[in-house]
C-alpha atoms as a PDB file:
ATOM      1  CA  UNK A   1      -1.199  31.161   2.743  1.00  0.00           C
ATOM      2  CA  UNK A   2      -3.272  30.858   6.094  1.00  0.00           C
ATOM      3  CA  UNK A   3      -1.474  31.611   9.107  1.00  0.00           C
ATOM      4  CA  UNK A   4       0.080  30.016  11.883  1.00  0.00           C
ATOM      5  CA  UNK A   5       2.836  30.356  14.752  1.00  0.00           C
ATOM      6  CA  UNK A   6       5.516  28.115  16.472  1.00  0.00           C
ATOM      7  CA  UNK A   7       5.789  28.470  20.163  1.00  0.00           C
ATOM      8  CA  UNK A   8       8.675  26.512  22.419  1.00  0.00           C
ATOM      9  CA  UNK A   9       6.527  25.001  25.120  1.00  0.00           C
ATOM     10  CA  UNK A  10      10.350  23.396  26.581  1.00  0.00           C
ATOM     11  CA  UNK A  11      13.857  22.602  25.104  1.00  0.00           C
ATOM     12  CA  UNK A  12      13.541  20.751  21.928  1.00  0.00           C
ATOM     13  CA  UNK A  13       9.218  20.319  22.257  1.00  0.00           C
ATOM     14  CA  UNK A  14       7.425  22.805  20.154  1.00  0.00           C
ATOM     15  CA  UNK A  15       3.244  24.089  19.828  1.00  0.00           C
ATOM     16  CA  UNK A  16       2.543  24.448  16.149  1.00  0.00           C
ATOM     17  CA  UNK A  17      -1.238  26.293  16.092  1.00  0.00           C
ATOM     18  CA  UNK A  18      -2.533  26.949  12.522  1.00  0.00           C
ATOM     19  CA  UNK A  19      -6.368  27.125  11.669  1.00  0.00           C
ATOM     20  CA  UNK A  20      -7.926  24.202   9.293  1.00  0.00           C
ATOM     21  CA  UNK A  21     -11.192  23.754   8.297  1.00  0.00           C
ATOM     22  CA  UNK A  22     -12.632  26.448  10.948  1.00  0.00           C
ATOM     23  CA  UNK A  23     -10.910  24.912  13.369  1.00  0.00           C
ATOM     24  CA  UNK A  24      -7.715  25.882  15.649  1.00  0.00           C
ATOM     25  CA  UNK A  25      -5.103  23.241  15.274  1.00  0.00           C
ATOM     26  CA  UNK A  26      -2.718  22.618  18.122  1.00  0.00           C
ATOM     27  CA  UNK A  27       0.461  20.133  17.507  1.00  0.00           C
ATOM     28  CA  UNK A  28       3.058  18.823  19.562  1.00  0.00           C
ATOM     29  CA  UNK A  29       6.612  18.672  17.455  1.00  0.00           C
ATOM     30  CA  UNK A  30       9.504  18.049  19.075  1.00  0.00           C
ATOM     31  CA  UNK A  31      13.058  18.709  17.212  1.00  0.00           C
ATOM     32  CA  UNK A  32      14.248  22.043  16.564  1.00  0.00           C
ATOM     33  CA  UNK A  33      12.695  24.936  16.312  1.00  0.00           C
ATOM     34  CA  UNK A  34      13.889  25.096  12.145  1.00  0.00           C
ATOM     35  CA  UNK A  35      12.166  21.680  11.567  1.00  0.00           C
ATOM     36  CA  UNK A  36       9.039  22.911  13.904  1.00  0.00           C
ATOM     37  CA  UNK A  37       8.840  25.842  11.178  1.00  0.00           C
ATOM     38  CA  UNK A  38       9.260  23.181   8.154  1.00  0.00           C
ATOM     39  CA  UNK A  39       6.428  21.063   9.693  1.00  0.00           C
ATOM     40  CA  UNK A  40       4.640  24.205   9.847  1.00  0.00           C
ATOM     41  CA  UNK A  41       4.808  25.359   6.948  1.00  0.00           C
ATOM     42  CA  UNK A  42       4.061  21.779   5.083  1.00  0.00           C
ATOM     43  CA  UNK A  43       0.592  21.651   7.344  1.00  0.00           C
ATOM     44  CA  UNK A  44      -0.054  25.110   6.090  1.00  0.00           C
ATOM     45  CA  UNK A  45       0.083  24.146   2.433  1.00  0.00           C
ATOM     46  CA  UNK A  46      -1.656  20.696   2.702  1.00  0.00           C
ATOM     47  CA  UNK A  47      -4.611  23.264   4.454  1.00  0.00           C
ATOM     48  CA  UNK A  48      -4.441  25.557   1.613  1.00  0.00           C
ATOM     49  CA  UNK A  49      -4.320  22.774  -1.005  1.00  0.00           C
ATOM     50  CA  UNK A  50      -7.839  22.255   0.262  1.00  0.00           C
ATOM     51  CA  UNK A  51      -6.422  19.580   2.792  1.00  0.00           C
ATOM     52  CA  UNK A  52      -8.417  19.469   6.198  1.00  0.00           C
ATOM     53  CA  UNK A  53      -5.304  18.930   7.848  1.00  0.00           C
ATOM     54  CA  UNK A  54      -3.895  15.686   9.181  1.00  0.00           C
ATOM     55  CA  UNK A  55      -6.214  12.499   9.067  1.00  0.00           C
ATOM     56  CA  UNK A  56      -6.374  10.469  12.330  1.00  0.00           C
ATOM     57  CA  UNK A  57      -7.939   7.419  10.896  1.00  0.00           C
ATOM     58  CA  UNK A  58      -5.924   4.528  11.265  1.00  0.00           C
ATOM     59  CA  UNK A  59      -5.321   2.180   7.904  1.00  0.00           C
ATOM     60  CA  UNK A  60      -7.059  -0.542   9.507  1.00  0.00           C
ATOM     61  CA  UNK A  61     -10.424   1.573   8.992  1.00  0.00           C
ATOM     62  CA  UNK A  62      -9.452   2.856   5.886  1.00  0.00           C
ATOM     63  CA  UNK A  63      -8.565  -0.924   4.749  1.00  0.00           C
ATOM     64  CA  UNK A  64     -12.182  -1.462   5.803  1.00  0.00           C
ATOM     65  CA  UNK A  65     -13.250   2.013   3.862  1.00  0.00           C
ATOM     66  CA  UNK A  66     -11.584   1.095   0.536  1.00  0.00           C
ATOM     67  CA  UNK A  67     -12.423  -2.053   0.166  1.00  0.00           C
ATOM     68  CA  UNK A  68     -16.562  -0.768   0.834  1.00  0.00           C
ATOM     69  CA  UNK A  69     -15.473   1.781  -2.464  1.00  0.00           C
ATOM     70  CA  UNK A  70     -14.060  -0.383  -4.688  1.00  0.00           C
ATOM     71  CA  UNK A  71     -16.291  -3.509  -4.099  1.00  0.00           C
ATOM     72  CA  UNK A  72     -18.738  -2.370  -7.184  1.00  0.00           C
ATOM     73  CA  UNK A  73     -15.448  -1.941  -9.312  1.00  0.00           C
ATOM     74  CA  UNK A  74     -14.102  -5.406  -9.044  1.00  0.00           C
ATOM     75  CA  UNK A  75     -14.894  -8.631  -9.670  1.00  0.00           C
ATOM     76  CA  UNK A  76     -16.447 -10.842  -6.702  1.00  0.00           C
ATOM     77  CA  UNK A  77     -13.450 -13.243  -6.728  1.00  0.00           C
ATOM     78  CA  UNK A  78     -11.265 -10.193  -6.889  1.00  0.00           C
ATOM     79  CA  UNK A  79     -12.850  -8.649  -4.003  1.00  0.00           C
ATOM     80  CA  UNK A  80     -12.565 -11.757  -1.644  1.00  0.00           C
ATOM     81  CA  UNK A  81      -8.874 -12.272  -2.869  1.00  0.00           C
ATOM     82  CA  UNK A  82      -8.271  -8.599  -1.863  1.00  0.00           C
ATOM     83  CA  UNK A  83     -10.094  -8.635   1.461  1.00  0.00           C
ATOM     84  CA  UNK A  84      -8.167 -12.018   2.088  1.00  0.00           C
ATOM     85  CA  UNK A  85      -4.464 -10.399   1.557  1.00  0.00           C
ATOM     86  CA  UNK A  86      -5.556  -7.668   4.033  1.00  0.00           C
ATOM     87  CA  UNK A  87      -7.287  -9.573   6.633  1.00  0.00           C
ATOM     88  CA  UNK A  88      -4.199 -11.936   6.922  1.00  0.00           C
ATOM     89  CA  UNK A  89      -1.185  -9.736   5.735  1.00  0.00           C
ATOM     90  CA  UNK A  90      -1.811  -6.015   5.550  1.00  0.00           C
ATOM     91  CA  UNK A  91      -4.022  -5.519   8.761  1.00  0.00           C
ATOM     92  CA  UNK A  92      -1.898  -7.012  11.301  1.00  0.00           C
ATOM     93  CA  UNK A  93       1.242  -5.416   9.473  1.00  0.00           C
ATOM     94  CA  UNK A  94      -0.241  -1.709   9.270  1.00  0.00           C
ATOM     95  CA  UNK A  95      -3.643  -1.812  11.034  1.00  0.00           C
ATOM     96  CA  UNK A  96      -3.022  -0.020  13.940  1.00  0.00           C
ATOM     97  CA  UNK A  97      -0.461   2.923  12.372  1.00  0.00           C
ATOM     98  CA  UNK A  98      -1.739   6.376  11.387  1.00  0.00           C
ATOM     99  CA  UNK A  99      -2.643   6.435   7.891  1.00  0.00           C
ATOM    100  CA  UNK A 100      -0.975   9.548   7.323  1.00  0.00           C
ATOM    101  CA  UNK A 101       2.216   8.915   9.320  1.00  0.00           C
ATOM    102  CA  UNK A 102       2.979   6.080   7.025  1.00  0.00           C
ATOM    103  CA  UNK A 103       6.033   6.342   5.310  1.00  0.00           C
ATOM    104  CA  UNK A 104       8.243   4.337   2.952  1.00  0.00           C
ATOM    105  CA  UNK A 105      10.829   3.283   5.302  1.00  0.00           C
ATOM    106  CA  UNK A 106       7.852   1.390   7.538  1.00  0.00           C
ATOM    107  CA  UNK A 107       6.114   0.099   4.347  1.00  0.00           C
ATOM    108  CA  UNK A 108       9.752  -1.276   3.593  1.00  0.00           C
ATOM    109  CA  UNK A 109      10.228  -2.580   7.083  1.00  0.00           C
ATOM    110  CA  UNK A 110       7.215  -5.204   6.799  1.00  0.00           C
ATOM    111  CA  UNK A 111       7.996  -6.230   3.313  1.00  0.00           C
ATOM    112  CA  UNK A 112      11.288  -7.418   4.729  1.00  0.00           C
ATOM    113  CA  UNK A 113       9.449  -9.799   7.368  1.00  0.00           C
ATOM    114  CA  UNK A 114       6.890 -11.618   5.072  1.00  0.00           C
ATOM    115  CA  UNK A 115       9.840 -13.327   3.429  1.00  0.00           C
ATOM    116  CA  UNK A 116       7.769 -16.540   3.736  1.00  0.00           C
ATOM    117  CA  UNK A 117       5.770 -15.679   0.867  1.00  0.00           C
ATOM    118  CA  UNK A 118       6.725 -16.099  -2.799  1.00  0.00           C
ATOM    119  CA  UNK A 119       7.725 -12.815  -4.708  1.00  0.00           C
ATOM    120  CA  UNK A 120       4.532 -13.526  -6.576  1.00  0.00           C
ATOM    121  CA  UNK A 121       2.574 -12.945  -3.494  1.00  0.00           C
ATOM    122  CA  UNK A 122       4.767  -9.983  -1.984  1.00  0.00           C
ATOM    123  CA  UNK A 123       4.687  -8.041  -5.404  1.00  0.00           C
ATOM    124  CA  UNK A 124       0.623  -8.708  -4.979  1.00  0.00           C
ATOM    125  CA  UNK A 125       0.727  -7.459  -1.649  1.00  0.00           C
ATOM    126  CA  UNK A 126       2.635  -4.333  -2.872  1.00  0.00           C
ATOM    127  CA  UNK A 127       0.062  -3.509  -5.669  1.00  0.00           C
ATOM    128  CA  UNK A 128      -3.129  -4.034  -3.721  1.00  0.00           C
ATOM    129  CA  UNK A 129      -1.372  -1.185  -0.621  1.00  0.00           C
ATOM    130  CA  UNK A 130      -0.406   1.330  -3.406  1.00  0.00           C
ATOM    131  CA  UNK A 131      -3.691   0.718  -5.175  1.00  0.00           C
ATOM    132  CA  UNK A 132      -5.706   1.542  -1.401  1.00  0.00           C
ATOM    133  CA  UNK A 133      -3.304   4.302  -1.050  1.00  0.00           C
ATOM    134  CA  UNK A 134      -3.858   5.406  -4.482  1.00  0.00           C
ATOM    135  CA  UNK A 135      -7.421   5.951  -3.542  1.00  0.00           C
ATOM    136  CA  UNK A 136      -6.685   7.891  -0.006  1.00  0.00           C
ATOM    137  CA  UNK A 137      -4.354   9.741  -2.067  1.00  0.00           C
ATOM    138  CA  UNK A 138      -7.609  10.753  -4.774  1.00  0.00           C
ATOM    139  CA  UNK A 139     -10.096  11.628  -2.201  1.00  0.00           C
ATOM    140  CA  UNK A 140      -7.321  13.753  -0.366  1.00  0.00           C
ATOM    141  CA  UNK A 141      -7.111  11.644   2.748  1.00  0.00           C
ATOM    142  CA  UNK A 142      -3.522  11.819   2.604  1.00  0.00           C
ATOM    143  CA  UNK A 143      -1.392  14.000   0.634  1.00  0.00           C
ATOM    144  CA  UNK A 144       1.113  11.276  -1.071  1.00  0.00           C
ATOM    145  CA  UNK A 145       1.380   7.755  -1.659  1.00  0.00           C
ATOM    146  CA  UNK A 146       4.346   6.090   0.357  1.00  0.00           C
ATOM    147  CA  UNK A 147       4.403   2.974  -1.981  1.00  0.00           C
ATOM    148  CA  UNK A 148       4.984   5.176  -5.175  1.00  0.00           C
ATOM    149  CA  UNK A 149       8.772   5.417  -3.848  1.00  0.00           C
ATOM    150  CA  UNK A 150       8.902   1.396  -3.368  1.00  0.00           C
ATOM    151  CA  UNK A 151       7.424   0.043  -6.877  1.00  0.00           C
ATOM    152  CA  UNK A 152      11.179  -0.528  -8.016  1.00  0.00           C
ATOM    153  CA  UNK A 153      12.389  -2.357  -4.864  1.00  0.00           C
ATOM    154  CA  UNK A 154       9.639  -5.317  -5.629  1.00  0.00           C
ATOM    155  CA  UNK A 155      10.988  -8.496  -5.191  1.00  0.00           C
ATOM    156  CA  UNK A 156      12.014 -10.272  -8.711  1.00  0.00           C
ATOM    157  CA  UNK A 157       9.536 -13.346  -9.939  1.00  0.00           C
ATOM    158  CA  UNK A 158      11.893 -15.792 -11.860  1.00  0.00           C
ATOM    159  CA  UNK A 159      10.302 -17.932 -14.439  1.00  0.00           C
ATOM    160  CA  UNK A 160      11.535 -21.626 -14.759  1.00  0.00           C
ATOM    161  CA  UNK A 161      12.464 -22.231 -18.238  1.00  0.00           C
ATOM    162  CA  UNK A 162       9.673 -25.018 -19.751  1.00  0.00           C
ATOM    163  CA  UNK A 163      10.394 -27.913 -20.894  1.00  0.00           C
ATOM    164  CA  UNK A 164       9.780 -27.881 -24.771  1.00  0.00           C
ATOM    165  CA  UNK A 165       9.623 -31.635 -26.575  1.00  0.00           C
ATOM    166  CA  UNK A 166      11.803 -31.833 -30.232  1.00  0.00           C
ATOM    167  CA  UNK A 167       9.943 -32.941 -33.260  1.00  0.00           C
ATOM    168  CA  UNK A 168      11.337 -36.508 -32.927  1.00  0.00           C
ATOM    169  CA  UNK A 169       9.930 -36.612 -28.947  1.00  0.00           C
ATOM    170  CA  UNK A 170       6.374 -35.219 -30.215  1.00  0.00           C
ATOM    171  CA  UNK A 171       6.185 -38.100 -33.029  1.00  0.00           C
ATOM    172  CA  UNK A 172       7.819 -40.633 -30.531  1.00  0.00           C
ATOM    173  CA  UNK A 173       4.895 -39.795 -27.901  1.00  0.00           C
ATOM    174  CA  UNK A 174       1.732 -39.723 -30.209  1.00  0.00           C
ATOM    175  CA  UNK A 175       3.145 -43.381 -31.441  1.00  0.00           C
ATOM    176  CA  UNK A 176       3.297 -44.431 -27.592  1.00  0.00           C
ATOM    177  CA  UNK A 177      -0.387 -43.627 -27.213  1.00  0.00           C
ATOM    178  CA  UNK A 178      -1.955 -44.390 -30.235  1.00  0.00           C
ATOM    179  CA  UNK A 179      -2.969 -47.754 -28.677  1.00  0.00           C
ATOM    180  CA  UNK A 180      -4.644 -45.806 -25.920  1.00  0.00           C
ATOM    181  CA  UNK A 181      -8.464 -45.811 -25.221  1.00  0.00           C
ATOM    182  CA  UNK A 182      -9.335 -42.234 -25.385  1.00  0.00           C
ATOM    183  CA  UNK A 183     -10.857 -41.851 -21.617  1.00  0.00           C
ATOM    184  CA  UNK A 184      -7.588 -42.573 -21.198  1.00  0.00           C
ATOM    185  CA  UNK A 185      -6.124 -39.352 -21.811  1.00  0.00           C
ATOM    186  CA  UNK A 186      -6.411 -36.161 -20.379  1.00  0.00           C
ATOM    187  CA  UNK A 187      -8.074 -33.477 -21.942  1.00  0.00           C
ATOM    188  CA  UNK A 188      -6.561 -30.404 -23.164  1.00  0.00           C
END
């Protein structure tokens, strides 16, 4: 394990200075000096995982990122759908937060404001985040994938039971338009 030291700069703010990458890191934490040491020692392994230590790019650029990756692997029409959903939902939601200070509890937080849209379009939104995180989560940009913790929390689609016509109804409607010119009725 690479090495690093925690140093109290004043009560309850802490330096955390570990090398990644050929680089000195230097972190602010503040807590205690036991949680400094846990956030020390996670930054240590993510650098020794091969990790080049925490990612400053915002998920606004990485929306803009993935969506240059996966454009071969989708469909055009899936592409714009996708690039729609996160220029109007996901964007103004998460654009500006770290992408890898983003946790479940925040992911949660803006799922419970877009209440507006049908479950349909929430579970959407839901699938097309984890699916971009998925990909940071590949190509080591972050270490985990907050919306892996969420996928059972997804709102519930109900399906409206159909309408099915009886035997009698069926013979009852071909007899009704059996008179009818056949430009008439709509194709099927």
């Amino acid at each position: 394990m690479s090495g690093g030291h925690v140093r109290q700069r004043s009560p309850g703010s802490y330096e955390l200075r570990y090398r990644a990458a050929g680089h000195t890191v230097t972190k602010t934490f503040r807590g205690t000096r036991r949680d400094a040491e846990r956030e020390l020692r996670r930054l240590l392994t993510e650098v020794d995982r091969g990790g080049r230590g925490p990612s400053k790019e915002t998920c606004g650029a990485w929306f803009t990122r993935w969506l240059g990756i996966v454009a071969a692997e989708l469909s055009p029409l899936t592409l714009r759908l996708y690039r729609g959903h996160i220029e109007n939902h996901l964007r103004p939601a998460f654009g500006d937060d770290r992408l890898d200070r983003l946790t479940p509890a925040r992911i949660q937080e803006e799922w419970s404001k877009i209440t507006s849209l049908a479950p349909s379009s929430r579970r959407l939104l839901h699938q097309i985040l984890n699916s971009c995180l998925s990909r940071a989560v590949e190509l080591e940009i972050i270490g985990r994938n907050p919306c892996q913790v969420l996928r059972r929390r997804l709102p519930r689609i109900e399906h409206a039971e159909r309408a099915v016509l009886s035997p009698l109804q069926c013979v009852e409607l071909l007899g009704a338009v059996r008179g009818v010119p056949r430009c008439w009725l709509p194709l099927s």
